[in-house]
PDB file of N, CA and C in Angstrom:
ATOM      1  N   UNK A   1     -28.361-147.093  68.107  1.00  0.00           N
ATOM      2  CA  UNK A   1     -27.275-147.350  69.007  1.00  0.00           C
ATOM      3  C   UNK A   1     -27.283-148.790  69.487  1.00  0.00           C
ATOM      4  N   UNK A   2     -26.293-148.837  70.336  1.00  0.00           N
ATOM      5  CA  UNK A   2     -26.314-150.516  70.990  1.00  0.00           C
ATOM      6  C   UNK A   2     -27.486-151.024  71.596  1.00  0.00           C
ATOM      7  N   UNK A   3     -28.612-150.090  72.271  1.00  0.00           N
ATOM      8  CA  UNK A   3     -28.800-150.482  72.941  1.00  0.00           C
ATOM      9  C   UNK A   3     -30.402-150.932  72.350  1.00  0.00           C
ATOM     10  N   UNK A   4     -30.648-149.797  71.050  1.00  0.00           N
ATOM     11  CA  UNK A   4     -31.378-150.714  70.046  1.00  0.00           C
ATOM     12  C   UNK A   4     -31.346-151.844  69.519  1.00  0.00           C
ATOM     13  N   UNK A   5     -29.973-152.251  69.311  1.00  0.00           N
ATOM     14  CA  UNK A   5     -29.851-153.673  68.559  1.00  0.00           C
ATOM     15  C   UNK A   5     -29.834-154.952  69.710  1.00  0.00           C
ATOM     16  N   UNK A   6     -29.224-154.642  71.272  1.00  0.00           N
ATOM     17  CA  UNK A   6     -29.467-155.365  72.035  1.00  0.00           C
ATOM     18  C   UNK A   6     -30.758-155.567  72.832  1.00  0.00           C
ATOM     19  N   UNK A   7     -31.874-157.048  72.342  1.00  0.00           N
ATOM     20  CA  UNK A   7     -33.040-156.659  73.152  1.00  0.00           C
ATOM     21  C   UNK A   7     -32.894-157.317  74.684  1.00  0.00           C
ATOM     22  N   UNK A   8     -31.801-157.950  75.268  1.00  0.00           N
ATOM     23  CA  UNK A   8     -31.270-158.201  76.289  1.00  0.00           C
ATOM     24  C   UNK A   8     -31.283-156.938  77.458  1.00  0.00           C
ATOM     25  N   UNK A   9     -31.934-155.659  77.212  1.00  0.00           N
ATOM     26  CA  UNK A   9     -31.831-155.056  78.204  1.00  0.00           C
ATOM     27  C   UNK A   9     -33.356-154.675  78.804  1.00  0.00           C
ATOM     28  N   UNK A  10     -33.329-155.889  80.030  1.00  0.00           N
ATOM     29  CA  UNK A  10     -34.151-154.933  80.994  1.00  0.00           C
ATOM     30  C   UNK A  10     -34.471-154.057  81.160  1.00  0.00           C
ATOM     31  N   UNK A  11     -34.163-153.071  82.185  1.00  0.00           N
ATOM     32  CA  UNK A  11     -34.207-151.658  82.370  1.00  0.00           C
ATOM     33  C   UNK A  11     -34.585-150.497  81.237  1.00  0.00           C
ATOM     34  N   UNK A  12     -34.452-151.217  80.264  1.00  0.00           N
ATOM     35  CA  UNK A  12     -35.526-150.218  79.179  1.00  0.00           C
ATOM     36  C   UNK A  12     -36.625-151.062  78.633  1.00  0.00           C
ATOM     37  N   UNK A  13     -37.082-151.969  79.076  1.00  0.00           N
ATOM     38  CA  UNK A  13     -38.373-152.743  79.067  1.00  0.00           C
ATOM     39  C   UNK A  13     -39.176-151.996  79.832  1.00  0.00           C
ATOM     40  N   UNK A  14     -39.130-150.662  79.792  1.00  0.00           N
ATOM     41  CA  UNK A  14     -40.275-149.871  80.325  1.00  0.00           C
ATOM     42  C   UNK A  14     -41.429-148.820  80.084  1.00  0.00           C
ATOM     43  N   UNK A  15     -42.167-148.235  80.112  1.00  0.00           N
ATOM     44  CA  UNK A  15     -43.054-147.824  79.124  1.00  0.00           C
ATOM     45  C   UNK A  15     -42.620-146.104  78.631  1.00  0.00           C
ATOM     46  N   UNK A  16     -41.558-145.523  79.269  1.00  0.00           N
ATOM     47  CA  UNK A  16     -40.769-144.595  78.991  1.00  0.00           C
ATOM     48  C   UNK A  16     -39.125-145.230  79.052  1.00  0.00           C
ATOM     49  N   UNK A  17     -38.540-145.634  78.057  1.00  0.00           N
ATOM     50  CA  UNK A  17     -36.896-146.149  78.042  1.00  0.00           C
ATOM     51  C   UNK A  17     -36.587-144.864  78.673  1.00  0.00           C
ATOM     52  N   UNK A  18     -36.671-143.865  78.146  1.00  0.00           N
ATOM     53  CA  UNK A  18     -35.487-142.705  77.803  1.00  0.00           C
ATOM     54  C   UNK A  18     -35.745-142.047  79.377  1.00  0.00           C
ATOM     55  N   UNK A  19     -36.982-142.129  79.649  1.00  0.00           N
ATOM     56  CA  UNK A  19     -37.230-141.665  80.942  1.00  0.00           C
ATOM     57  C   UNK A  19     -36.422-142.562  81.719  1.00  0.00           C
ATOM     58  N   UNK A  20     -36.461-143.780  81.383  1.00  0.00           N
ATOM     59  CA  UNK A  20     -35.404-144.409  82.575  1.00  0.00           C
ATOM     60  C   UNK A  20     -34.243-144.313  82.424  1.00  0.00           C
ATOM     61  N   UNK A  21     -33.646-143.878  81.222  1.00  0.00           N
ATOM     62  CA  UNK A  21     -32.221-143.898  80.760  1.00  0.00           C
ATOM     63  C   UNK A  21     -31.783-141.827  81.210  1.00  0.00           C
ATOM     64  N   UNK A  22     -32.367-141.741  81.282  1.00  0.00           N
ATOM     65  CA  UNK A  22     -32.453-140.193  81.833  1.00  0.00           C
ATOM     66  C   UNK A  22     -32.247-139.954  83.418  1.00  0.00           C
ATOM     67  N   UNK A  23     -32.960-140.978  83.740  1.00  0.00           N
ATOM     68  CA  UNK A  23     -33.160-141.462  85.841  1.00  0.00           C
ATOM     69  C   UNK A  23     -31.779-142.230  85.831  1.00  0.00           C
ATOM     70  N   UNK A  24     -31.293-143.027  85.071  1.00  0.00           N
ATOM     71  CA  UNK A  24     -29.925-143.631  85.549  1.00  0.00           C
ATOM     72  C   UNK A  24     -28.791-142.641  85.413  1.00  0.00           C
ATOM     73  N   UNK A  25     -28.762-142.213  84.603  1.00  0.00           N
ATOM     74  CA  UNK A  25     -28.128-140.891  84.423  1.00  0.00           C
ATOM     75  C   UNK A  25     -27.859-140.023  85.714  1.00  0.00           C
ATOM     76  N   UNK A  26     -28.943-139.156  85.880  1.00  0.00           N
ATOM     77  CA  UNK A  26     -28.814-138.601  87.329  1.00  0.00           C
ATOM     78  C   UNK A  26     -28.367-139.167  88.311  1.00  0.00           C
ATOM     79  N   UNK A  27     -29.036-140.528  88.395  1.00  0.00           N
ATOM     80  CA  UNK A  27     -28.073-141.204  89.668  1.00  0.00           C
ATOM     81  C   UNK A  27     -27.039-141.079  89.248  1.00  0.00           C
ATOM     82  N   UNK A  28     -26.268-141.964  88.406  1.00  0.00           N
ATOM     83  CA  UNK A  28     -24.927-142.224  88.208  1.00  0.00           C
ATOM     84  C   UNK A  28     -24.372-141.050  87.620  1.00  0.00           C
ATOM     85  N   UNK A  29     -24.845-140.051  86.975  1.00  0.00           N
ATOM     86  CA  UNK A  29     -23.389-139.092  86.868  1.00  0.00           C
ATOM     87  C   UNK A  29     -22.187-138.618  87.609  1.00  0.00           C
ATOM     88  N   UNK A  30     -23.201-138.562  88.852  1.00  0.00           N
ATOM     89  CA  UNK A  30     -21.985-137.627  89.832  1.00  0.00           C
ATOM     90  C   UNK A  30     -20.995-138.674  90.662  1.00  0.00           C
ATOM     91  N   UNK A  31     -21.337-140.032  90.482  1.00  0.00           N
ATOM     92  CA  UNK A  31     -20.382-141.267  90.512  1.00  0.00           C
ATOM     93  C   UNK A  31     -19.415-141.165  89.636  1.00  0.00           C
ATOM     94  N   UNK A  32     -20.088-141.134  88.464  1.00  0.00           N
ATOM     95  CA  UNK A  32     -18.776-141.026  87.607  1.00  0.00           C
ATOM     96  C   UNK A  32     -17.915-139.882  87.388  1.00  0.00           C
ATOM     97  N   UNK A  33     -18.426-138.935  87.613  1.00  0.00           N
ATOM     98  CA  UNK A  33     -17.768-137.580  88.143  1.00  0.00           C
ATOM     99  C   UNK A  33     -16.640-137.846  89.156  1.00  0.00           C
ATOM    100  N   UNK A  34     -17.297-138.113  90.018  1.00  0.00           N
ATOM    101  CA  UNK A  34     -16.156-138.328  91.605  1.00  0.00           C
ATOM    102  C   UNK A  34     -14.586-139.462  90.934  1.00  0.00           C
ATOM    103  N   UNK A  35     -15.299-140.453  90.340  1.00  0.00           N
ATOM    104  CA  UNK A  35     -13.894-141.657  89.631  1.00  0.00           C
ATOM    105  C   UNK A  35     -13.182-141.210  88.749  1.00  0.00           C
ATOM    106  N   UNK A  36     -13.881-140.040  87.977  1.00  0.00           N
ATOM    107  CA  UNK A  36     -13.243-139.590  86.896  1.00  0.00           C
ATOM    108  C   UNK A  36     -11.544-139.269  87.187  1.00  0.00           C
ATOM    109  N   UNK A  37     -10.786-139.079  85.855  1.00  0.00           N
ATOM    110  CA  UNK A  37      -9.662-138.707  85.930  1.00  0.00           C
ATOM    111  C   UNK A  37     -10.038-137.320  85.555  1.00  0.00           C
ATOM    112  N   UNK A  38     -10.856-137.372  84.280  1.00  0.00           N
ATOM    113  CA  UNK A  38     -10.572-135.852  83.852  1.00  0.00           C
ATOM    114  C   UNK A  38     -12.028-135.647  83.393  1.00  0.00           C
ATOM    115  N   UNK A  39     -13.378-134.976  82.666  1.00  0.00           N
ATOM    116  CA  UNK A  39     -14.344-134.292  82.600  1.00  0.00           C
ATOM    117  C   UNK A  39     -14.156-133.790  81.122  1.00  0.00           C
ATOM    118  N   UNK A  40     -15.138-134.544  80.237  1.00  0.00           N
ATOM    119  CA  UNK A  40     -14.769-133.575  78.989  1.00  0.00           C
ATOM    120  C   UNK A  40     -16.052-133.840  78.125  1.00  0.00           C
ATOM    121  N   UNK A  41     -16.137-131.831  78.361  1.00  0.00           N
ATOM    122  CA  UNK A  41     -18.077-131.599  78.166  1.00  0.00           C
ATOM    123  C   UNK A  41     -17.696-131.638  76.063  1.00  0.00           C
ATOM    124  N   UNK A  42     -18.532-132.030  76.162  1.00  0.00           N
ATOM    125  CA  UNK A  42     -18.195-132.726  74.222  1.00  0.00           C
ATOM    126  C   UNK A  42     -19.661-131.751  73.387  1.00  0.00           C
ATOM    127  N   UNK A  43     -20.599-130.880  74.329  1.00  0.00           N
ATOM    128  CA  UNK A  43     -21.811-130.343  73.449  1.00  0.00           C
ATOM    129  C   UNK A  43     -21.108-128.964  71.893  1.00  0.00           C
ATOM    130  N   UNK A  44     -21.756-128.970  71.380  1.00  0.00           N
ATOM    131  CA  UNK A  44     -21.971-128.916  70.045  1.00  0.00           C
ATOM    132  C   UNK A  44     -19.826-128.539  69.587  1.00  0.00           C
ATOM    133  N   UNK A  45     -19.227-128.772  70.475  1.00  0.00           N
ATOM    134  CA  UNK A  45     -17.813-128.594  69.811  1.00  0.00           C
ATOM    135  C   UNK A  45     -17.336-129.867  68.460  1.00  0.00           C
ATOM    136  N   UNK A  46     -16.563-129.481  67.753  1.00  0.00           N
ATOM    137  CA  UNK A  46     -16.735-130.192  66.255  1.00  0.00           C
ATOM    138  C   UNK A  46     -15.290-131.520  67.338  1.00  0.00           C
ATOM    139  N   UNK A  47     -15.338-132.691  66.735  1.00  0.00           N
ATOM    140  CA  UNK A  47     -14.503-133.513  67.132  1.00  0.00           C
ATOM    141  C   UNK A  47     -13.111-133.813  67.467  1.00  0.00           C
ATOM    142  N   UNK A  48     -12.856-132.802  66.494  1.00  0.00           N
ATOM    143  CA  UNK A  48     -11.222-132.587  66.173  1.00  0.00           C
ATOM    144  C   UNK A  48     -10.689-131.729  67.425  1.00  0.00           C
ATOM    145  N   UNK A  49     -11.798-130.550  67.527  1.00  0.00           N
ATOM    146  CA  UNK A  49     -11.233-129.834  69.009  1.00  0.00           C
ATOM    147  C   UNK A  49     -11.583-130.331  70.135  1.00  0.00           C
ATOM    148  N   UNK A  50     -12.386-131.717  70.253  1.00  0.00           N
ATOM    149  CA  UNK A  50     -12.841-132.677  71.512  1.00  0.00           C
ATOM    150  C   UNK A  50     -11.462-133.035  71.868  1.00  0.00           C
ATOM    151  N   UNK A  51     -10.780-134.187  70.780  1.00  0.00           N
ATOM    152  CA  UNK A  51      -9.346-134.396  70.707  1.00  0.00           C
ATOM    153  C   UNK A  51      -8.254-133.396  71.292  1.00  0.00           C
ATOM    154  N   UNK A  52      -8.395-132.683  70.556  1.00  0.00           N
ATOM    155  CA  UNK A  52      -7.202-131.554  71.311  1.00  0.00           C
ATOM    156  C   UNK A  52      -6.946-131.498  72.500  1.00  0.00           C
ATOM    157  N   UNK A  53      -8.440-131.020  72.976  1.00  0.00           N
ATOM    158  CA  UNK A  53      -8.801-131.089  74.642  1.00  0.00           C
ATOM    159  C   UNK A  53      -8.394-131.931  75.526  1.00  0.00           C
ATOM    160  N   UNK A  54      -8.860-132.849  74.652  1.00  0.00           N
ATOM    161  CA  UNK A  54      -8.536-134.418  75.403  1.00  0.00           C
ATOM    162  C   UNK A  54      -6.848-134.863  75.816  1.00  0.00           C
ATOM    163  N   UNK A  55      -6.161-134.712  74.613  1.00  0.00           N
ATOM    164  CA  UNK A  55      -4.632-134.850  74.509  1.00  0.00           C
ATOM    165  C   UNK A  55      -3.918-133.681  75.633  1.00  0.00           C
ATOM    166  N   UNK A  56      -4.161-132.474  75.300  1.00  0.00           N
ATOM    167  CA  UNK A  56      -3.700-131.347  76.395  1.00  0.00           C
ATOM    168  C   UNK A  56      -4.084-131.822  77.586  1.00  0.00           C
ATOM    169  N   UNK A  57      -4.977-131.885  78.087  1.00  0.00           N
ATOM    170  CA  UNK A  57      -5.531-132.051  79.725  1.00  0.00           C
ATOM    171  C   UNK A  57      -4.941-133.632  80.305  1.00  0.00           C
ATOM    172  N   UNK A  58      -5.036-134.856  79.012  1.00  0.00           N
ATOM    173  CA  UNK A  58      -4.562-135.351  79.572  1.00  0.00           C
ATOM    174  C   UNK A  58      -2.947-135.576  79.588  1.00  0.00           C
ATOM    175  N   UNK A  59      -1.920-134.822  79.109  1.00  0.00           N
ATOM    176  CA  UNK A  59      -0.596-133.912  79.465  1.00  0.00           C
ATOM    177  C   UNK A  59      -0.297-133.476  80.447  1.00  0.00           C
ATOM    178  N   UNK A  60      -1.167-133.055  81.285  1.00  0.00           N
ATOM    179  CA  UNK A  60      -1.162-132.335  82.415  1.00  0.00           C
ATOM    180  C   UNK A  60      -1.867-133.327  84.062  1.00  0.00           C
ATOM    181  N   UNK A  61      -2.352-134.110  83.322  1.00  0.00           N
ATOM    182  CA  UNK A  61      -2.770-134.882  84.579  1.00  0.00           C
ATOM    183  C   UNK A  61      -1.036-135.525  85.471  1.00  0.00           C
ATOM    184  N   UNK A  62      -1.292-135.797  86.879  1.00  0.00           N
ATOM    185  CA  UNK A  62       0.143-136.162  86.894  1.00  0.00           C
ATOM    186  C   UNK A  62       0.392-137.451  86.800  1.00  0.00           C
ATOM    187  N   UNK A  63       1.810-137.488  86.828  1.00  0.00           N
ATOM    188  CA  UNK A  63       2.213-139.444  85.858  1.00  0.00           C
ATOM    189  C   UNK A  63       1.689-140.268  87.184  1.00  0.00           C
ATOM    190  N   UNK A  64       1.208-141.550  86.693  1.00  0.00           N
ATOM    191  CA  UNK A  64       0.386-142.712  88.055  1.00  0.00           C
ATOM    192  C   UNK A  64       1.459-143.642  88.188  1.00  0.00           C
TER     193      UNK A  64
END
């Protein structure tokens, strides 16, 4: 991923990355939760029906 090819990142200069990338996570999810427009859980569903999801729900959000 990006964050392999970038060695510019701090915060995984640590002796567990994933442990820290796991700890930022928790903090920040429920931030990004709260800003969110819309929530879209993506586990083992195939891509095409991610899309779908995505297009319907955001149909229904109301116009800004």
């Amino acid at each position: 991923g990006r964050t392999a090819r970038d060695r510019n990142r701090p915060l995984l200069r640590t002796a567990d990355p994933a442990k820290t990338l796991r700890d930022l996570l928790e903090l920040r999810d429920p931030l990004y939760r709260e800003i969110a427009d819309l929530v879209v859980e993506t586990d083992e569903r195939p891509p095409r029906m991610v899309v779908l999801d995505i297009l319907d729900r955001l149909q229904q959000l109301p116009p800004r």
